[in-house]
PDB file of N, CA and C in Angstrom:
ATOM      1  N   UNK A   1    -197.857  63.732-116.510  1.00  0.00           N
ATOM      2  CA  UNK A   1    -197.421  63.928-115.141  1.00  0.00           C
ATOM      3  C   UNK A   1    -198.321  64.962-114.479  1.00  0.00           C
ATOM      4  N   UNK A   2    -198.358  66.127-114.797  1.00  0.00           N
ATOM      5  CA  UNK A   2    -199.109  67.269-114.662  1.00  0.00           C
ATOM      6  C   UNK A   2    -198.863  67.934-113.052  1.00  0.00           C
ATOM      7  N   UNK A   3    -197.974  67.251-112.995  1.00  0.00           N
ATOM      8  CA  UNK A   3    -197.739  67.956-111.448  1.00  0.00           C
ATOM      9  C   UNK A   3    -197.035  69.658-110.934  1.00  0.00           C
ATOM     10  N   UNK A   4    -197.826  70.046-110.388  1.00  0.00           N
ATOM     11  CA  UNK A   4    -197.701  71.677-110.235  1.00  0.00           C
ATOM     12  C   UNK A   4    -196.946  71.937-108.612  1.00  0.00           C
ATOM     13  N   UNK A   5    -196.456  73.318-108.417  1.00  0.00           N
ATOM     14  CA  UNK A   5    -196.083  73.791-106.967  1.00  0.00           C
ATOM     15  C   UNK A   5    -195.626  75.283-107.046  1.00  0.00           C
ATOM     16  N   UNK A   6    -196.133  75.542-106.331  1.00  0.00           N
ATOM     17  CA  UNK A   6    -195.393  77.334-105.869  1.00  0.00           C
ATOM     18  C   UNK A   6    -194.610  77.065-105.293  1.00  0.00           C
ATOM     19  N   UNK A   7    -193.585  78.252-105.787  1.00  0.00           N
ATOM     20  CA  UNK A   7    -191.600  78.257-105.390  1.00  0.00           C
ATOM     21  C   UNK A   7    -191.400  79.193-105.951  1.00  0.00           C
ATOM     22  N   UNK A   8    -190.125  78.836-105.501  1.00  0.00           N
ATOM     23  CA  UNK A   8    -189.163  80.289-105.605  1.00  0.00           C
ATOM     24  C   UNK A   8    -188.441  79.498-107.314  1.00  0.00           C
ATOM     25  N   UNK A   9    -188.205  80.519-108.112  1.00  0.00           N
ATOM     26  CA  UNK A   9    -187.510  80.264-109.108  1.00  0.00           C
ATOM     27  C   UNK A   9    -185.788  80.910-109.201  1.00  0.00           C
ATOM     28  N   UNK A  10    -185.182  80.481-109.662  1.00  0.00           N
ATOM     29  CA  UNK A  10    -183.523  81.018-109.941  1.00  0.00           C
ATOM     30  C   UNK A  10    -183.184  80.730-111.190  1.00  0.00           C
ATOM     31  N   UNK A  11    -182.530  81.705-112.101  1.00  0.00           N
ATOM     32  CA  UNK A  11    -182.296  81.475-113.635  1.00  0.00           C
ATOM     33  C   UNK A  11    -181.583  82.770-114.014  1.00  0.00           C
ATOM     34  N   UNK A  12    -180.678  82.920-114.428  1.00  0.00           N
ATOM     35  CA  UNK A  12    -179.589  83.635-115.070  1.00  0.00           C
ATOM     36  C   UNK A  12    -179.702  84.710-114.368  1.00  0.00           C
ATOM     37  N   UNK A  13    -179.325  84.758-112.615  1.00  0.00           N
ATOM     38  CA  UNK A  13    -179.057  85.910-111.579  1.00  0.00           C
ATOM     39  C   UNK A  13    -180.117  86.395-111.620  1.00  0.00           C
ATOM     40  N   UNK A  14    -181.615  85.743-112.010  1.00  0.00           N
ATOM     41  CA  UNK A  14    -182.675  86.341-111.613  1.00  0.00           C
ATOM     42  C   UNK A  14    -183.699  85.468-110.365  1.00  0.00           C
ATOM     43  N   UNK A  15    -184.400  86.011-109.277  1.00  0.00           N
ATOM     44  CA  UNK A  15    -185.067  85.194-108.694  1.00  0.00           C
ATOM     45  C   UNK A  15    -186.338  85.455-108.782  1.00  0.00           C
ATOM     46  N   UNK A  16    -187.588  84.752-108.263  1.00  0.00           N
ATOM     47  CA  UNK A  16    -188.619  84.804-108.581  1.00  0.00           C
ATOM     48  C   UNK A  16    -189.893  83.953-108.072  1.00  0.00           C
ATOM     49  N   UNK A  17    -190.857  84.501-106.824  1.00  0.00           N
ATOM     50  CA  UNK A  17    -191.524  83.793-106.567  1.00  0.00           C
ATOM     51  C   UNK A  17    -192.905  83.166-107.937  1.00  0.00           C
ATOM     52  N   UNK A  18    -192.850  81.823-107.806  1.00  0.00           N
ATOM     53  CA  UNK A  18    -194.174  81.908-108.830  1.00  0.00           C
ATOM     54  C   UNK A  18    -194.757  79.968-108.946  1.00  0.00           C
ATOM     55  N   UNK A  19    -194.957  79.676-109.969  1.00  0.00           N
ATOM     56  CA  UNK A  19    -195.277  78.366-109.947  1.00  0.00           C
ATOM     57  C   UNK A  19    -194.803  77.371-111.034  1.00  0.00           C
ATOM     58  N   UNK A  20    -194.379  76.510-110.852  1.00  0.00           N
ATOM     59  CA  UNK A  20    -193.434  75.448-111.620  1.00  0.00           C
ATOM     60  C   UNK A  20    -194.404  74.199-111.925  1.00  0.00           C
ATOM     61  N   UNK A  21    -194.583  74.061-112.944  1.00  0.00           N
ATOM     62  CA  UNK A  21    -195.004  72.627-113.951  1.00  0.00           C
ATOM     63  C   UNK A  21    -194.489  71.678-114.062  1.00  0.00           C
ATOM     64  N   UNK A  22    -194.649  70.700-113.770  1.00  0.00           N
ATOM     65  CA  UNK A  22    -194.052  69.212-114.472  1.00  0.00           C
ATOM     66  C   UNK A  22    -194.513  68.654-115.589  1.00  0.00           C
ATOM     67  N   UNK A  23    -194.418  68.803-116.615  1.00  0.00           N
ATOM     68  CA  UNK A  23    -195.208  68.282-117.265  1.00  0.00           C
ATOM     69  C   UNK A  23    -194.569  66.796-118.245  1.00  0.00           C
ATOM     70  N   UNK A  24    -195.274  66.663-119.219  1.00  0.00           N
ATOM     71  CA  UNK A  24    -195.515  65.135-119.885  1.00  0.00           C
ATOM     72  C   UNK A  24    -193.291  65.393-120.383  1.00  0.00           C
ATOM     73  N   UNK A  25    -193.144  65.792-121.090  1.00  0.00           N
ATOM     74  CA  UNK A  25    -192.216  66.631-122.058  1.00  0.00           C
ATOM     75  C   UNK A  25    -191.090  67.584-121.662  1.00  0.00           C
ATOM     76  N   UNK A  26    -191.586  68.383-120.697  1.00  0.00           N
ATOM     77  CA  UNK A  26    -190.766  70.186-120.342  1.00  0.00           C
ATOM     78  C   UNK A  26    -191.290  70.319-119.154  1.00  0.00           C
ATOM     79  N   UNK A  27    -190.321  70.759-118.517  1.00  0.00           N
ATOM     80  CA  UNK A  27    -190.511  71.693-117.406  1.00  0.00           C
ATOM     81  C   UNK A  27    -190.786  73.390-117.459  1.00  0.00           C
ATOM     82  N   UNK A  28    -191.826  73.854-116.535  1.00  0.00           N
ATOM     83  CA  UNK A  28    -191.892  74.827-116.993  1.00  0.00           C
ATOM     84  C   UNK A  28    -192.097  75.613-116.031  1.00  0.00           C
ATOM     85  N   UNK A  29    -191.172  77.043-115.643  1.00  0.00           N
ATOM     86  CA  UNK A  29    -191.329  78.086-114.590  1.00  0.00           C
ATOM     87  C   UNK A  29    -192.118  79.059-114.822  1.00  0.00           C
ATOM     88  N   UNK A  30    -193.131  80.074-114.147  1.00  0.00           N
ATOM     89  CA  UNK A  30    -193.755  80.947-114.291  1.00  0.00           C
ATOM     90  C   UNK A  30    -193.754  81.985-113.230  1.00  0.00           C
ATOM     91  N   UNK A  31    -193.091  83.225-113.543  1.00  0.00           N
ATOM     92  CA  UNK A  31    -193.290  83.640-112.562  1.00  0.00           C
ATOM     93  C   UNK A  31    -192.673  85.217-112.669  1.00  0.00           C
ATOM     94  N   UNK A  32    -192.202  86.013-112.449  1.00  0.00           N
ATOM     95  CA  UNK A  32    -191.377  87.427-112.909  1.00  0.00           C
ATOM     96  C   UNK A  32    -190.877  86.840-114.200  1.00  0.00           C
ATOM     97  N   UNK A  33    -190.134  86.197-114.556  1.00  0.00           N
ATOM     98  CA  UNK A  33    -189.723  85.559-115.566  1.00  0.00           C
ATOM     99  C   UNK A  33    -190.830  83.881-116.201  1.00  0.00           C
ATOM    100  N   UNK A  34    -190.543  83.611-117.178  1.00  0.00           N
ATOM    101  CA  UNK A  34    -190.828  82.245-118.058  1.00  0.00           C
ATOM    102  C   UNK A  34    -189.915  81.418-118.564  1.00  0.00           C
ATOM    103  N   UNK A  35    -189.901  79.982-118.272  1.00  0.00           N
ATOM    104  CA  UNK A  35    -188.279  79.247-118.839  1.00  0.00           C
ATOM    105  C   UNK A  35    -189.173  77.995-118.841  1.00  0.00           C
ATOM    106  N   UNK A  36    -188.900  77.440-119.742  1.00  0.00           N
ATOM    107  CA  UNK A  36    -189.483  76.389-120.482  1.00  0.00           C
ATOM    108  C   UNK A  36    -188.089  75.345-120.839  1.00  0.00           C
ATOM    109  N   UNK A  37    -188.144  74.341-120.137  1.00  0.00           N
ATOM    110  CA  UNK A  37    -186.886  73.232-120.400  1.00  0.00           C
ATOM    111  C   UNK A  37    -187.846  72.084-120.909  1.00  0.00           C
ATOM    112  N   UNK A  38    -187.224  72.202-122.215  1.00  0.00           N
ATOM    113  CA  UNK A  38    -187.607  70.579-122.756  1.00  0.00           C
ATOM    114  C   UNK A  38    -187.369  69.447-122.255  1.00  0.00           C
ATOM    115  N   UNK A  39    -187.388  68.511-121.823  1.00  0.00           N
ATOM    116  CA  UNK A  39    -186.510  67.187-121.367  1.00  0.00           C
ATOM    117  C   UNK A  39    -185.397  66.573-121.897  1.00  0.00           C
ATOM    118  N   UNK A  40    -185.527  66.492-123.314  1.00  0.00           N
ATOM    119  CA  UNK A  40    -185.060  66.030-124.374  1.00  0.00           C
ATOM    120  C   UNK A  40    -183.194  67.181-123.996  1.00  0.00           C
ATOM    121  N   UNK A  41    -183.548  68.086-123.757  1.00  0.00           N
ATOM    122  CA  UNK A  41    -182.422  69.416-123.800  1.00  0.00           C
ATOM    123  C   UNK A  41    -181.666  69.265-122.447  1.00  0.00           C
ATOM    124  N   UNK A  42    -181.810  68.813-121.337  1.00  0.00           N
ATOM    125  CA  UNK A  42    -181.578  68.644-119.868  1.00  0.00           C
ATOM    126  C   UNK A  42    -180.415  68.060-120.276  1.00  0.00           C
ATOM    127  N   UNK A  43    -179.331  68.838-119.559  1.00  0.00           N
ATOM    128  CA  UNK A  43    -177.923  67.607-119.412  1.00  0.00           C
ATOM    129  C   UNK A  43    -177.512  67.307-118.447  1.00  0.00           C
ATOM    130  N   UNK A  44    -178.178  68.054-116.829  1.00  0.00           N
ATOM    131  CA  UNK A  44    -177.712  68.175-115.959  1.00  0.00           C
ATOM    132  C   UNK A  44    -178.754  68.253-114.901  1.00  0.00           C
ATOM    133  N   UNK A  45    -179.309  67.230-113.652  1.00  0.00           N
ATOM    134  CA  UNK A  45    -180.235  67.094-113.251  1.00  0.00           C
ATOM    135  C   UNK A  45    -179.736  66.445-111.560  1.00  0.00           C
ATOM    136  N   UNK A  46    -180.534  67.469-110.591  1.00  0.00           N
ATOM    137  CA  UNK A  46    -179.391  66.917-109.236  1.00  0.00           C
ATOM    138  C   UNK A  46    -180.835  67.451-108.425  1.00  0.00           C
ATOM    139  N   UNK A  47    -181.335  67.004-107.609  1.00  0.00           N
ATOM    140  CA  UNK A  47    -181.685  67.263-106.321  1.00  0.00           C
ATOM    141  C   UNK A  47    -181.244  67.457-104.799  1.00  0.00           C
ATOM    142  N   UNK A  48    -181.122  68.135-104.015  1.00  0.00           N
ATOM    143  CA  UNK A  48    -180.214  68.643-103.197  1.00  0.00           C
ATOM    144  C   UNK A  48    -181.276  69.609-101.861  1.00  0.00           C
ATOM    145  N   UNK A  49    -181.160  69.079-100.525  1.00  0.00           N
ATOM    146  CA  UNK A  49    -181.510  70.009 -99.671  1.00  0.00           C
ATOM    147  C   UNK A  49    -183.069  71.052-100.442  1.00  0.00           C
ATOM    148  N   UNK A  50    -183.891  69.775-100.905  1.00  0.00           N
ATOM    149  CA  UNK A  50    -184.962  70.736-101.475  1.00  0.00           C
ATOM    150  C   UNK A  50    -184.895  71.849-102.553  1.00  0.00           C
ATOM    151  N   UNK A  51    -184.228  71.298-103.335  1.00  0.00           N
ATOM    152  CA  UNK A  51    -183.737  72.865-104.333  1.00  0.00           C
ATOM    153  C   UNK A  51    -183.336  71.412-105.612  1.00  0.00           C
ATOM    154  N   UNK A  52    -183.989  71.645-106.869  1.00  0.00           N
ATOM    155  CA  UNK A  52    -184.149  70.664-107.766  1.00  0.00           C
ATOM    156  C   UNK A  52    -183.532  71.859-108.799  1.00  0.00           C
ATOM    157  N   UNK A  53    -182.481  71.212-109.475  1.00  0.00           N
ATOM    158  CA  UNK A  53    -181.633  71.991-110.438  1.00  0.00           C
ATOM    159  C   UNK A  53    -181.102  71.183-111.860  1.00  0.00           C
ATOM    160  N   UNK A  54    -181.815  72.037-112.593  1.00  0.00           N
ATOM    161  CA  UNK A  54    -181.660  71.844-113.887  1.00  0.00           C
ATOM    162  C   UNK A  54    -181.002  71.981-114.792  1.00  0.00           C
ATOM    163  N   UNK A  55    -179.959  71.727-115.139  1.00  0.00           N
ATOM    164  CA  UNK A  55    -178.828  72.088-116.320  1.00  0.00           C
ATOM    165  C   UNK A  55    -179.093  71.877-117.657  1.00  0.00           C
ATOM    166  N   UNK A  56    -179.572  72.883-119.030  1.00  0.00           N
ATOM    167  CA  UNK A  56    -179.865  72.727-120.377  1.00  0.00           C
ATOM    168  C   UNK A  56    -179.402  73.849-120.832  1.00  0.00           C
ATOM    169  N   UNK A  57    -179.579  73.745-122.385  1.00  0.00           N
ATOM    170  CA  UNK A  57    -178.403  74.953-122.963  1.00  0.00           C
ATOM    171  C   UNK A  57    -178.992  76.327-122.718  1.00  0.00           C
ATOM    172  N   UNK A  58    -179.961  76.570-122.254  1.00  0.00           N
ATOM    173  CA  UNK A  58    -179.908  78.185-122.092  1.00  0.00           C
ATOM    174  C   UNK A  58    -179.129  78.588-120.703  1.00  0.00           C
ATOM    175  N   UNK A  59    -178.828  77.761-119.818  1.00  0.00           N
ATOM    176  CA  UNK A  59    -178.216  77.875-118.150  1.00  0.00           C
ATOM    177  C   UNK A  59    -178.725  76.576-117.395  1.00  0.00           C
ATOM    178  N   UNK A  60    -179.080  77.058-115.653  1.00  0.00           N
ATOM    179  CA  UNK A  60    -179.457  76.198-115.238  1.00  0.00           C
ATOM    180  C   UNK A  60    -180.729  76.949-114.175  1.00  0.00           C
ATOM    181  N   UNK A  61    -181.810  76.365-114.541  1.00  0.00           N
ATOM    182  CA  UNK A  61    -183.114  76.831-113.524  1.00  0.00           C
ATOM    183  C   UNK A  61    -183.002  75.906-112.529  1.00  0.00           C
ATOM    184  N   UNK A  62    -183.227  76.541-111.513  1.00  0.00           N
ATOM    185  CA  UNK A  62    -183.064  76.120-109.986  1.00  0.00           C
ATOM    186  C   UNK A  62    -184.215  76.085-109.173  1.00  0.00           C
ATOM    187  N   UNK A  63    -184.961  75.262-109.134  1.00  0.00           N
ATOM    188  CA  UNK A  63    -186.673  75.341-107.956  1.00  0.00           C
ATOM    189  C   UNK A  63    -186.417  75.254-106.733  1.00  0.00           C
ATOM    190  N   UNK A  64    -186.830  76.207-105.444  1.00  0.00           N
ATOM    191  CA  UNK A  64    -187.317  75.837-104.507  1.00  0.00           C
ATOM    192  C   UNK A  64    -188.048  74.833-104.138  1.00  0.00           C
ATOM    193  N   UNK A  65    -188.325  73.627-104.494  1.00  0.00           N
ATOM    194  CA  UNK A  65    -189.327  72.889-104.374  1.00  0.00           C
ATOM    195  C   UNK A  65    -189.777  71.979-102.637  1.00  0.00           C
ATOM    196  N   UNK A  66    -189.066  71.923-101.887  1.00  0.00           N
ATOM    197  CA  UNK A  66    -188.771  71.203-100.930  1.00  0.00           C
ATOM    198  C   UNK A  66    -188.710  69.962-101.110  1.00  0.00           C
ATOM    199  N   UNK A  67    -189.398  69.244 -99.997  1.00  0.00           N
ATOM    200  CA  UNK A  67    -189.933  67.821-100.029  1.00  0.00           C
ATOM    201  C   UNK A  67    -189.619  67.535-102.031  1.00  0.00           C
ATOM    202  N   UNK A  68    -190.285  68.184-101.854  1.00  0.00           N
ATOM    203  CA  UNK A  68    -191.179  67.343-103.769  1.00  0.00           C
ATOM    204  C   UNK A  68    -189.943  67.594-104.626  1.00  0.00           C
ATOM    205  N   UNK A  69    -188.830  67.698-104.561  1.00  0.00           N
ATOM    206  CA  UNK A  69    -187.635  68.155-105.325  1.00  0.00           C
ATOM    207  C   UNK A  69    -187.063  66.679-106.292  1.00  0.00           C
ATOM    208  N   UNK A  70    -186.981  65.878-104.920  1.00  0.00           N
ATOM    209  CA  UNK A  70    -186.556  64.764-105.251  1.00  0.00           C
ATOM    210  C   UNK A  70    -187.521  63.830-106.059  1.00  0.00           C
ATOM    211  N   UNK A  71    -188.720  63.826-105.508  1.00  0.00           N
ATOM    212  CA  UNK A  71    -189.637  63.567-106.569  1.00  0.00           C
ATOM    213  C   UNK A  71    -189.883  63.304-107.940  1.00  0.00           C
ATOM    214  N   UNK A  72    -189.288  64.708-108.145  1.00  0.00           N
ATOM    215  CA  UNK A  72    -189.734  65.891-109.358  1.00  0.00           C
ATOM    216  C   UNK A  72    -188.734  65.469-110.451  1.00  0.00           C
ATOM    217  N   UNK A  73    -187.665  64.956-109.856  1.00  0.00           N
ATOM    218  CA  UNK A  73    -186.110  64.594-110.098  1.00  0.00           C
ATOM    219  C   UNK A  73    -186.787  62.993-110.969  1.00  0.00           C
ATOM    220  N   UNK A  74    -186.881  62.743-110.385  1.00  0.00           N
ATOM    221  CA  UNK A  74    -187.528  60.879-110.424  1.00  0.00           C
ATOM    222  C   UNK A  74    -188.575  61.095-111.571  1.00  0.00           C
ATOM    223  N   UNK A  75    -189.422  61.684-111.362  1.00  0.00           N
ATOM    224  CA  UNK A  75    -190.188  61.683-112.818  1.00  0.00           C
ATOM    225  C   UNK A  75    -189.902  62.288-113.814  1.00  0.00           C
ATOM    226  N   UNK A  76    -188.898  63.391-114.274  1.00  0.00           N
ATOM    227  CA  UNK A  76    -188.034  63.555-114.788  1.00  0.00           C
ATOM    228  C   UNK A  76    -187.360  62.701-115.335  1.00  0.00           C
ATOM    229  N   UNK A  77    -186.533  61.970-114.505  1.00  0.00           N
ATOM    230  CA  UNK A  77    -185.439  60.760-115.180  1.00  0.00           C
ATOM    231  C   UNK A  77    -186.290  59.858-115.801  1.00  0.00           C
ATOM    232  N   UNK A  78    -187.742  59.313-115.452  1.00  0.00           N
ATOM    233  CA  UNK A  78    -188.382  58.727-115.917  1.00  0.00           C
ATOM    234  C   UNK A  78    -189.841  58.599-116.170  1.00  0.00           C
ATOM    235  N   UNK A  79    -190.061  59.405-117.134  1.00  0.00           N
ATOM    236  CA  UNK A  79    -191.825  59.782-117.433  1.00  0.00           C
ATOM    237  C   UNK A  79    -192.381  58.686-118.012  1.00  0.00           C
ATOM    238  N   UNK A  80    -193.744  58.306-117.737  1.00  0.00           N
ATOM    239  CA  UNK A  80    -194.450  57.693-117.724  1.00  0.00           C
ATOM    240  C   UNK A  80    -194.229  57.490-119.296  1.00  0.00           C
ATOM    241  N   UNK A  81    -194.758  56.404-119.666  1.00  0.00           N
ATOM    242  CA  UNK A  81    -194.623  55.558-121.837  1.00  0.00           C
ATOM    243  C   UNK A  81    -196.159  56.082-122.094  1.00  0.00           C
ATOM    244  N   UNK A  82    -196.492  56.241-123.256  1.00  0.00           N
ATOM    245  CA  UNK A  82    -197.910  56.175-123.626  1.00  0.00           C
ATOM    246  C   UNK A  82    -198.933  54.981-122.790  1.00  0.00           C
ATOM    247  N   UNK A  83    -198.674  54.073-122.596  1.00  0.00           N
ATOM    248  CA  UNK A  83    -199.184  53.097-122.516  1.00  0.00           C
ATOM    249  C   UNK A  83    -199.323  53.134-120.893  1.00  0.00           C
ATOM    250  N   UNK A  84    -198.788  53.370-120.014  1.00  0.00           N
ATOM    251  CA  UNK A  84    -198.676  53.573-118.633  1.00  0.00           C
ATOM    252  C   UNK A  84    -199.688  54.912-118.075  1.00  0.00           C
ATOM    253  N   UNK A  85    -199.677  56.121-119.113  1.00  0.00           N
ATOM    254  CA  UNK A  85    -200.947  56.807-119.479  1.00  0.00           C
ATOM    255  C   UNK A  85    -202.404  56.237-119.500  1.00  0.00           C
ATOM    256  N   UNK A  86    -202.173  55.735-120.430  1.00  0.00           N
ATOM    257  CA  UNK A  86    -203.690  55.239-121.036  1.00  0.00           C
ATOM    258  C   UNK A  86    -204.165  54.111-120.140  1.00  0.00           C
ATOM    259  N   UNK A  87    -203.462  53.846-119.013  1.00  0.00           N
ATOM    260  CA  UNK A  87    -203.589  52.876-118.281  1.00  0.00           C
ATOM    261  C   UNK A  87    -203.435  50.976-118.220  1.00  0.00           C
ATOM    262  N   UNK A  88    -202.771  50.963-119.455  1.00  0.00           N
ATOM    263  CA  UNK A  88    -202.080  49.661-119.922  1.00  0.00           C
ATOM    264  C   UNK A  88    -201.291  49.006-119.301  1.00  0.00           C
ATOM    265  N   UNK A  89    -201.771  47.650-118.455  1.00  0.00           N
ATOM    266  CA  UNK A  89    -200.933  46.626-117.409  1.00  0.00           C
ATOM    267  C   UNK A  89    -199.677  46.295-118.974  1.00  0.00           C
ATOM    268  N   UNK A  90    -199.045  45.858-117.751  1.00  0.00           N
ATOM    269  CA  UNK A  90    -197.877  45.290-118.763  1.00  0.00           C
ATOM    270  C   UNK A  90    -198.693  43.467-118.808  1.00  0.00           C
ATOM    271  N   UNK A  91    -198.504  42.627-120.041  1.00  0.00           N
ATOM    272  CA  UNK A  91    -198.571  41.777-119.933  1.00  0.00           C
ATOM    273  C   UNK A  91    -200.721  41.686-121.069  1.00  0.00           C
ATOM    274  N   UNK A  92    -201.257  42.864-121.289  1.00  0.00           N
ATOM    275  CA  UNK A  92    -202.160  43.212-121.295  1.00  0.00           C
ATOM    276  C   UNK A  92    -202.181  43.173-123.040  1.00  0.00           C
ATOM    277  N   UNK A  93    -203.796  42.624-123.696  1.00  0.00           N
ATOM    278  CA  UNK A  93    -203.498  42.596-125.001  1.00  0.00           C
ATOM    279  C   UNK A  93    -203.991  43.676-125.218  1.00  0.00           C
ATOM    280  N   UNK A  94    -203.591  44.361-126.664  1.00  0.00           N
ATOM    281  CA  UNK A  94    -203.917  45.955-127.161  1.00  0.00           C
ATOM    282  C   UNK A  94    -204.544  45.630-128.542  1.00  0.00           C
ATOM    283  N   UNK A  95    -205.750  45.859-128.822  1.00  0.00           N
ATOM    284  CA  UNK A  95    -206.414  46.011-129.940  1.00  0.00           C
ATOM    285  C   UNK A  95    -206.430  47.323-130.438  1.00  0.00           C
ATOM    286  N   UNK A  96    -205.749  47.052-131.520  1.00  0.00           N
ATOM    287  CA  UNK A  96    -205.657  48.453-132.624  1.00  0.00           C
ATOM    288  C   UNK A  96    -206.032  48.651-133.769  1.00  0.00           C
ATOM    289  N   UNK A  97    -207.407  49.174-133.692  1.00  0.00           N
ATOM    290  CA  UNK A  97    -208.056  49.365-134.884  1.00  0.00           C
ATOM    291  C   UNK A  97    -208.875  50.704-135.703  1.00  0.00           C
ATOM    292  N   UNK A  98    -208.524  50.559-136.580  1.00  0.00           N
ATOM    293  CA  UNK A  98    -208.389  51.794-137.329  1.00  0.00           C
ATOM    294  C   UNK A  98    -207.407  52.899-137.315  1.00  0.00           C
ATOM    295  N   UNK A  99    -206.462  52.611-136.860  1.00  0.00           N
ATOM    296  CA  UNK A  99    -205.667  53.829-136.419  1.00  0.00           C
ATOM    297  C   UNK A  99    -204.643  53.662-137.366  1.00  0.00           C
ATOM    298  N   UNK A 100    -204.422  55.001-138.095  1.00  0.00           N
ATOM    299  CA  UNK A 100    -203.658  55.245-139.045  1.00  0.00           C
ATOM    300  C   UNK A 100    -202.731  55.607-139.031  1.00  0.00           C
ATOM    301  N   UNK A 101    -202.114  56.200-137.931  1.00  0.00           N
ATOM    302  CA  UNK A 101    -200.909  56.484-137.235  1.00  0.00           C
ATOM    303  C   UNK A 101    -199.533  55.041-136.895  1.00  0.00           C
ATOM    304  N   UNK A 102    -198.679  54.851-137.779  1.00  0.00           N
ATOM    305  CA  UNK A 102    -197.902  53.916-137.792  1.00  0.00           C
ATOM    306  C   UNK A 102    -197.086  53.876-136.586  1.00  0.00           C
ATOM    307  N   UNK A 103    -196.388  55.417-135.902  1.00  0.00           N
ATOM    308  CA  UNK A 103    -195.974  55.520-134.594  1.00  0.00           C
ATOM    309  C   UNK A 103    -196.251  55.468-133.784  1.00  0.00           C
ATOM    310  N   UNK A 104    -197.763  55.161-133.516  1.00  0.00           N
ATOM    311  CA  UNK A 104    -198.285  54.461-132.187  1.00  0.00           C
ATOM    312  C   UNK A 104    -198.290  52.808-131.658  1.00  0.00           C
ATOM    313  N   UNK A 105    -198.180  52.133-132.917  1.00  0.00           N
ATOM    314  CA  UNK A 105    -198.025  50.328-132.340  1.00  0.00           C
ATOM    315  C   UNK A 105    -197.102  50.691-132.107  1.00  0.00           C
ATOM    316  N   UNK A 106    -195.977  50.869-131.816  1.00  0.00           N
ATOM    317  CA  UNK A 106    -194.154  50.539-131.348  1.00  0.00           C
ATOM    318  C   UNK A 106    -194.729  51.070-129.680  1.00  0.00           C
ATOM    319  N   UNK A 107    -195.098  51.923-129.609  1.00  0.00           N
ATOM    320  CA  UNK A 107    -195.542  52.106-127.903  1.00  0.00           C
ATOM    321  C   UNK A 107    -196.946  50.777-127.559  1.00  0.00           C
ATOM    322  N   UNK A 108    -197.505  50.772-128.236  1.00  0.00           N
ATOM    323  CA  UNK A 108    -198.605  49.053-127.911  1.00  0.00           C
ATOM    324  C   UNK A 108    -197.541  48.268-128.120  1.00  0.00           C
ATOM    325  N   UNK A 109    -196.414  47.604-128.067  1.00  0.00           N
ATOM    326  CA  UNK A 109    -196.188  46.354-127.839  1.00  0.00           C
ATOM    327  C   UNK A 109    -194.594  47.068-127.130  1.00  0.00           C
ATOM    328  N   UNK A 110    -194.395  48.018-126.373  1.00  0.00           N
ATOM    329  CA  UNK A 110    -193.398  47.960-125.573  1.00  0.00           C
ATOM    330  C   UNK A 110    -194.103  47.220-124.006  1.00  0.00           C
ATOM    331  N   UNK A 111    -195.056  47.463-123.337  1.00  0.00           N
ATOM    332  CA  UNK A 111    -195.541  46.866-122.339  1.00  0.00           C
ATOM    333  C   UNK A 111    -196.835  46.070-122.954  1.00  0.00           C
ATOM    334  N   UNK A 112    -197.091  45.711-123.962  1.00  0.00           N
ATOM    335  CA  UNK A 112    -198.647  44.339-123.934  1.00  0.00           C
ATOM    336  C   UNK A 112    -198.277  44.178-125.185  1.00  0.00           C
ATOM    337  N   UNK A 113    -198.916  43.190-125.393  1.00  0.00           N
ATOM    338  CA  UNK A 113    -199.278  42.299-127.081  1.00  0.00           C
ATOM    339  C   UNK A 113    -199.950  43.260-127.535  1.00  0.00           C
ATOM    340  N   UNK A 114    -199.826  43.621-128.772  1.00  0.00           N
ATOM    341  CA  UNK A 114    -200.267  44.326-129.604  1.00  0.00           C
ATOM    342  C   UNK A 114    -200.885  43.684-130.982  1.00  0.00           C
ATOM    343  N   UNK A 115    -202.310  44.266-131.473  1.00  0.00           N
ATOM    344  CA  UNK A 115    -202.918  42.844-132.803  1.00  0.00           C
ATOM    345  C   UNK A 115    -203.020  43.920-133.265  1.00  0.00           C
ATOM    346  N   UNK A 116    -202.448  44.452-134.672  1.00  0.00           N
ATOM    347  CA  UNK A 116    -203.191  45.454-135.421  1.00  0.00           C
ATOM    348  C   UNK A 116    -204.493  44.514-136.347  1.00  0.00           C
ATOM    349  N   UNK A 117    -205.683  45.978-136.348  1.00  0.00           N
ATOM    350  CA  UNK A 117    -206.883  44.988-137.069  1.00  0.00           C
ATOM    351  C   UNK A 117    -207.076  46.061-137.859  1.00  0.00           C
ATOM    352  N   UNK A 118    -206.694  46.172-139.135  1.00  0.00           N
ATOM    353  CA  UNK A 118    -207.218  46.954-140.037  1.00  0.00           C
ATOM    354  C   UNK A 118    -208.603  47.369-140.331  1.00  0.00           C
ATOM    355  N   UNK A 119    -208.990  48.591-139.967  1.00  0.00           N
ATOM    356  CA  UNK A 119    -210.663  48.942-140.650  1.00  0.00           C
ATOM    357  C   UNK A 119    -210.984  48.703-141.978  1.00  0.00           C
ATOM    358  N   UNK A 120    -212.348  48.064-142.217  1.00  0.00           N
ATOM    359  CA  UNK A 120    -212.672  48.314-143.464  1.00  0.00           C
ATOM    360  C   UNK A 120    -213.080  49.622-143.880  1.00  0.00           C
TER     361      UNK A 120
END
């Protein structure tokens, strides 16, 4: 995702101008304080009047974000697959070769045909 913005941060009665990450995985605040939300940990996720709020077990971090709140919300609920990365049409064949990593075909054949070709 990699998407960045300066804001105001809010997190356990503390505030804080600084800059907020989107990233692949976690969200991440920087700024008087540091709060790092995994995705995986999020139980609670609302966009509202420009202010994108996060509910996971340490509390809930709150962004100023404006406009981009709702956004931010949306890629959140749904981050991009490996394959949507690497730039893979759906419908698209995937040659996989040499790769020794068994947990990567299950992401090659969620969007394309997938051929594993064993290296000699």
């Amino acid at each position: 995702m990699g998407a960045e913005a300066r804001c105001v941060g809010h997190f356990n009665q503390r505030s804080s101008e600084g800059k907020a990450l989107l990233e692949t995985d976690f969200l991440l605040f920087r700024g008087d304080f540091r709060v790092k939300v995994p995705f995986k940990g999020i139980h609670s996720l609302t966009a509202a009047d420009g202010r994108l709020s996060v509910g996971f077990d340490e509390g809930t971090l709150r962004l100023d974000l404006g406009a981009a709140a709702e956004k931010w919300m949306r890629k959140i609920q749904n981050p991009p697959s490996l394959m949507d990365k690497l730039g893979v049409k759906p419908g698209a064949v995937v040659s996989v070769i040499g790769i020794r990593d068994e947990a990567f075909l299950p992401h090659c054949s969620a969007g394309a045909r997938a051929r594993l070709e064993k290296a000699e």
